[in-house]
Protein backbone atom coordinates (compact mmCIF):
# COMPACT_ATOMS: atom_id res chain seq x y z
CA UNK A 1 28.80 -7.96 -49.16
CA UNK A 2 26.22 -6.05 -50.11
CA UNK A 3 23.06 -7.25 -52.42
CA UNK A 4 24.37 -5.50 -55.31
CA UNK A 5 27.58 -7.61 -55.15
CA UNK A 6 26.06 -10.48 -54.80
CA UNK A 7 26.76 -13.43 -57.62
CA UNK A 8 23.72 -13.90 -59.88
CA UNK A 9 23.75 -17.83 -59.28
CA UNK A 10 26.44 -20.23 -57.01
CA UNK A 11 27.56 -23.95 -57.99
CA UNK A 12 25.29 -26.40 -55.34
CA UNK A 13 26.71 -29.79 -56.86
CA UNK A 14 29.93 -30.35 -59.06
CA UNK A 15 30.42 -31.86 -61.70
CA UNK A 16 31.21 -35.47 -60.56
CA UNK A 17 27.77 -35.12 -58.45
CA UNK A 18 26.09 -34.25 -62.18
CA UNK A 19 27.22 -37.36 -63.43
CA UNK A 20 26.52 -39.55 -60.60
CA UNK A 21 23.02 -38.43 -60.79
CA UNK A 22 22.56 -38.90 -64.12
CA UNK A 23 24.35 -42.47 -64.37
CA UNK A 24 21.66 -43.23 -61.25
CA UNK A 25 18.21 -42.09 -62.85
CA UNK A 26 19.27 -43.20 -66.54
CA UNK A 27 19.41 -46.47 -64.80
CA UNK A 28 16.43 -46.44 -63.06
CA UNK A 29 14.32 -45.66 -65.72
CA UNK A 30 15.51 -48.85 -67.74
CA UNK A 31 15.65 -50.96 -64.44
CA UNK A 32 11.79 -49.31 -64.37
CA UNK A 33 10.62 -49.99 -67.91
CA UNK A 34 11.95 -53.56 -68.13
CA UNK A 35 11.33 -54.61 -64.54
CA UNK A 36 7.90 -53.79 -65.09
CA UNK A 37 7.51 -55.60 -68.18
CA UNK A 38 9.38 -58.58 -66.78
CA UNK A 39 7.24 -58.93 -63.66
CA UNK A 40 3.75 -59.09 -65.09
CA UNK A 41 4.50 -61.18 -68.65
CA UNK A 42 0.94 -62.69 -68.41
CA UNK A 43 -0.33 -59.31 -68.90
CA UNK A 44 -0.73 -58.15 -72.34
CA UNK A 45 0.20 -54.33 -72.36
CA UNK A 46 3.14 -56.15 -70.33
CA UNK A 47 3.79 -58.43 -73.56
CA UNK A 48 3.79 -55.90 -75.99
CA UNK A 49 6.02 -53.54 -73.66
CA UNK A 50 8.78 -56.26 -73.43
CA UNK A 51 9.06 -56.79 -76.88
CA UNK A 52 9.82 -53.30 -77.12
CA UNK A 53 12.77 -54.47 -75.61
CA UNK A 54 13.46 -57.11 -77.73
CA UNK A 55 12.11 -59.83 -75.97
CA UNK A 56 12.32 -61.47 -72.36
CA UNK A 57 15.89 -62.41 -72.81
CA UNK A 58 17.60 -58.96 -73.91
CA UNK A 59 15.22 -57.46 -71.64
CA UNK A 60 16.44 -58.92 -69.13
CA UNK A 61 19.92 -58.59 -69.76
CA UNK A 62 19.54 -54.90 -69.97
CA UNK A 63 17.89 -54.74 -66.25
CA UNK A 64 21.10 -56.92 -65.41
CA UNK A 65 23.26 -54.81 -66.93
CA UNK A 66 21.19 -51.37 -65.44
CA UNK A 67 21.08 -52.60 -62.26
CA UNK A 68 24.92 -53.95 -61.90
CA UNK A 69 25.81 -50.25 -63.37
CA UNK A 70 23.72 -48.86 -60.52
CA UNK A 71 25.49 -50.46 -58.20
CA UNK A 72 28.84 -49.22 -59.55
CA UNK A 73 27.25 -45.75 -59.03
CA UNK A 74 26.02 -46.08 -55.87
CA UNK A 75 29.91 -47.53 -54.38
CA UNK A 76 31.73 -44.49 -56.60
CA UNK A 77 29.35 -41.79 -54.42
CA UNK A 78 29.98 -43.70 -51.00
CA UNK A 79 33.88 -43.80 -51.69
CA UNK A 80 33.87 -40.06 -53.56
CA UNK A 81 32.14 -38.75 -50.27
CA UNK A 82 34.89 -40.52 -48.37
CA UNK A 83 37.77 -38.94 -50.59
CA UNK A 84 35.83 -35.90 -50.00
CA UNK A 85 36.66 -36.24 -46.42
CA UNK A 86 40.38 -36.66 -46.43
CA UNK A 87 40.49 -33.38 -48.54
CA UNK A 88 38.88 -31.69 -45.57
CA UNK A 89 35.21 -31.76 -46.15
CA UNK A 90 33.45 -30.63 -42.63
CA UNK A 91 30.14 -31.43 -41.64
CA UNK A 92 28.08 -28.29 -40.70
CA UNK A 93 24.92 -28.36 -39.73
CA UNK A 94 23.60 -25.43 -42.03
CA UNK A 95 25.15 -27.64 -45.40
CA UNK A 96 24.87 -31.49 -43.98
CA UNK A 97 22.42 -34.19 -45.40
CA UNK A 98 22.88 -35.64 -42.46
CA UNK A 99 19.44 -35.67 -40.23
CA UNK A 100 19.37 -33.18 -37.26
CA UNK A 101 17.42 -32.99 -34.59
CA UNK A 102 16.08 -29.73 -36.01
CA UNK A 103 14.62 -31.38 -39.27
CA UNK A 104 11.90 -32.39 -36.68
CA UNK A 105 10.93 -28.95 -35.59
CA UNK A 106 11.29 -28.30 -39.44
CA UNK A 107 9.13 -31.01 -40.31
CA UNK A 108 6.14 -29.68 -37.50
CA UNK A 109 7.17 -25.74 -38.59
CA UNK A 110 6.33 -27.04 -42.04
CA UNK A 111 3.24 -28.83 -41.53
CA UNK A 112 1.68 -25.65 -39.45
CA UNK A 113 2.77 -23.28 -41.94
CA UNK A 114 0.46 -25.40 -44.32
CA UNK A 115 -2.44 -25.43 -41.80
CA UNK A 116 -2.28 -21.85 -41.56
CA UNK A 117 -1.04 -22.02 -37.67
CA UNK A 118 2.09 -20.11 -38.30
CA UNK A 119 3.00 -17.26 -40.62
CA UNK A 120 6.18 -17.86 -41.42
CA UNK A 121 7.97 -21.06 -43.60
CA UNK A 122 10.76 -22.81 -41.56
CA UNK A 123 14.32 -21.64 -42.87
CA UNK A 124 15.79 -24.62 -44.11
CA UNK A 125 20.01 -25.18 -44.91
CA UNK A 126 21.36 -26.71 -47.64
CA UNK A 127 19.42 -29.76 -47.52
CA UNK A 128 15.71 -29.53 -46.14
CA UNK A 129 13.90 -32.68 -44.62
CA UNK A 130 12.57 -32.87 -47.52
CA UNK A 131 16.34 -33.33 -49.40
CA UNK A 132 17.58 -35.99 -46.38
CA UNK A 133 14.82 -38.19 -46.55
CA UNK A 134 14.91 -38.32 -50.19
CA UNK A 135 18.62 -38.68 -50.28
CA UNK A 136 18.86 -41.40 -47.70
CA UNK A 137 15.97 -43.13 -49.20
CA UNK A 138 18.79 -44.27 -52.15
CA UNK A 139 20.50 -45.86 -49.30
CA UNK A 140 17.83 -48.21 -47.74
CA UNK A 141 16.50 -48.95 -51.37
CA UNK A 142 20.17 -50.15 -52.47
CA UNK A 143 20.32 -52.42 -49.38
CA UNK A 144 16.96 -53.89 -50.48
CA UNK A 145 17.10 -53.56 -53.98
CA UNK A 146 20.72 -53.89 -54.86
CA UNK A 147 21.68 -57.02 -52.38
CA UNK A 148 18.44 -59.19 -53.35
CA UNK A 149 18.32 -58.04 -57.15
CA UNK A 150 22.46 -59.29 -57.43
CA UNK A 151 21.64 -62.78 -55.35
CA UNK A 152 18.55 -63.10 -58.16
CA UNK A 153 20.84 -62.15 -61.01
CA UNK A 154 23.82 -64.62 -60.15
CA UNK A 155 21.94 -67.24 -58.14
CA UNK A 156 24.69 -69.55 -58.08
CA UNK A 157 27.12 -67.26 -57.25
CA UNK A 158 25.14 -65.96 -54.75
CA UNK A 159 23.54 -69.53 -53.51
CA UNK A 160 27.02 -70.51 -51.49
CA UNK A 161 26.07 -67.96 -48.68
CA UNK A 162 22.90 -69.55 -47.56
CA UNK A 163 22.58 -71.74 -45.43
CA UNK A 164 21.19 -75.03 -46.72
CA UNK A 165 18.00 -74.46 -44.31
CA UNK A 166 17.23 -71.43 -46.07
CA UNK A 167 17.27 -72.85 -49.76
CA UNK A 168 13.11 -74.11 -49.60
CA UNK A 169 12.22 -70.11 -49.31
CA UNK A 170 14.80 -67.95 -49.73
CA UNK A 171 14.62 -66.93 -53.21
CA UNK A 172 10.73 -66.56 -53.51
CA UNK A 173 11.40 -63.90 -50.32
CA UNK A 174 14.41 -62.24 -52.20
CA UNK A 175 11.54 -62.03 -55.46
CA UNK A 176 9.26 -60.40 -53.28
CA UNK A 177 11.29 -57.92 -51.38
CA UNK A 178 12.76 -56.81 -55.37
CA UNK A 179 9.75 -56.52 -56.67
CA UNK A 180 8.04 -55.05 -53.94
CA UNK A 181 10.49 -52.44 -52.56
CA UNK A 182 11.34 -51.84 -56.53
CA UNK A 183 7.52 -50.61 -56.86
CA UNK A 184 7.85 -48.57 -54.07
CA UNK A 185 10.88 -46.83 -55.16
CA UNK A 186 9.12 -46.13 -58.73
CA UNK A 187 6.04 -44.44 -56.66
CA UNK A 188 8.29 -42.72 -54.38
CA UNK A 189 9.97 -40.91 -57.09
CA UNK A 190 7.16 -40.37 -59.30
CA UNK A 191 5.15 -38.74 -56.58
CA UNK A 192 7.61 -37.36 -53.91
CA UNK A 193 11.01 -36.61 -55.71
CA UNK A 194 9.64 -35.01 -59.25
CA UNK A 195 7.03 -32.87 -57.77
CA UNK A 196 9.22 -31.65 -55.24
CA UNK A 197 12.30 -30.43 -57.38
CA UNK A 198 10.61 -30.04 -60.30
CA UNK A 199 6.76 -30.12 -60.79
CA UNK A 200 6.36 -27.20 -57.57
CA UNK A 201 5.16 -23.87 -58.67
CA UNK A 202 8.25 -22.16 -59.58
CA UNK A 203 10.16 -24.96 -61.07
CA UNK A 204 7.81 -26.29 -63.41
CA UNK A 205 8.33 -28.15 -65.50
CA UNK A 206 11.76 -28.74 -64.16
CA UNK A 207 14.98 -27.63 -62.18
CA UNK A 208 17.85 -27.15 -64.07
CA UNK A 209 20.29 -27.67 -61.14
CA UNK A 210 20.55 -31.31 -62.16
CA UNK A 211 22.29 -30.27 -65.70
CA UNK A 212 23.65 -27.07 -65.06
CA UNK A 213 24.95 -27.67 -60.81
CA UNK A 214 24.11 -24.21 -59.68
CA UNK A 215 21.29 -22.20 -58.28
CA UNK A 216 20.20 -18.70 -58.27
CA UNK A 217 20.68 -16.22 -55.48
CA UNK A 218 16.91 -15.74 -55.32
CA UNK A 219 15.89 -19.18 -55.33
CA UNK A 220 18.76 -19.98 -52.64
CA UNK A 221 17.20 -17.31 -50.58
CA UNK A 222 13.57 -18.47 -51.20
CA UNK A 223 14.65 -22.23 -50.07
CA UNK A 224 18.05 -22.03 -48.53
CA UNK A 225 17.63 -18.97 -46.02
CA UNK A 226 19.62 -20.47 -43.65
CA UNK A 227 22.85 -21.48 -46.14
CA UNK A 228 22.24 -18.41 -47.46
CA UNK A 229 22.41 -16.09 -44.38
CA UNK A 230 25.47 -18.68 -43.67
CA UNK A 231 27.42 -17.84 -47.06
CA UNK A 232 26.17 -14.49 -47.34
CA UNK A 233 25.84 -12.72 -43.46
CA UNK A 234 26.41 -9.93 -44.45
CA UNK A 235 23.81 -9.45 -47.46
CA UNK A 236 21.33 -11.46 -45.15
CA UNK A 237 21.40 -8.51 -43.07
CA UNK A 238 19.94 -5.90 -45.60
CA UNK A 239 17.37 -8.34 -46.11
């Protein structure tokens, strides 16, 4: 296939990843705004923020409700990856977001590209470093996030699978390791995730793959070169 002939744009997540995606940050914005609010009452921009919310109470309902959804969201992408896999879905290492050995001697390639010690960028797949460690940073936050935030929102539900030892400190840890790994996860994607796909010099001020699920030739040969010299060998070699 020559360049000519090549398609102006390709799909790089359907349409059940779209939604997934946007169920997941919809909720952690309001699991942001009235976790926030709820964790620092005492303070006044605090006070008048979660009245903005209708109070303590309905706020916190809604960061129930949020972070329950979330949840929901999170088990629909494990299990739609799995169905994904009966229908045949390989793992390659040019499309995986699975870590690889070579996302190390990406990660180093990188870093002397930016110090000037090499002059060329690392050709990344599919899914750079980058991608896998913010896509597997969902995973570890859920564990954290999801397992203490559901024992704090149904505490006696949740209190019949401790051990009676435990019951003198086990909730102030589960409040700390919430709120802690909860502020993390806010600064993570404030500073890591939006600058890199969407606040980077030639995205500002944002991607569009999120809404629309494709991306253009050129930008798939300006990040992608690898998947792109995978879909495309043939146009690859004219390059």
């Amino acid at each position: 296939m020559s360049n000519k002939e090549l398609p102006k744009e390709i799909e790089r997540f359907n349409i059940i990843f779209r939604i997934q995606h946007i169920i997941l940050f919809t909720t952690f914005l309001l699991l942001s705004f009235t976790g926030w609010a709820l964790k620092y009452p005492e303070v006044e921009p605090s006070a008048w923020w979660v009245r903005i919310w209708g109070g303590p109470e309905i706020a916190g309902k809604i960061h129930r409700v949020a972070g329950v959804t979330m949840l929901l969201d999170f088990l629909w992408h494990v299990a739609y990856l799995g169905y994904l896999f009966t229908k045949g879905m390989k793992i390659r290492a040019v499309t995986t977001i699975i870590p690889l050995p070579r996302d190390i001697i990406d990660v180093i390639h990188n870093y002397l590209y930016f110090l000037g010690l090499s002059k060329t960028k690392p050709k990344f797949g599919r899914f750079s470093y980058i991608h896998k460690f913010d896509y597997w940073a969902v995973f570890w936050g859920m564990g954290i996030i999801g397992v203490s935030g559901f024992t704090l929102a149904f505490p006696v539900f949740s209190s019949q699978f401790f051990p009676e030892f435990t019951l003198g400190w086990i909730w102030p840890l589960l409040r700390i390791l919430h709120s802690d790994e909860a502020l993390l996860a806010i600064v993570f994607i404030l500073f890591w995730h939006f600058y890199n796909e969407h606040l980077k010099v030639g995205k500002f001020p944002m991607s569009w793959t999120w809404l629309t699920g494709k991306i253009s030739i050129e930008d798939l040969k300006h990040e992608h070169a690898r998947e792109f010299e995978y879909l495309f060998p043939e146009a690859a070699k004219d390059e």
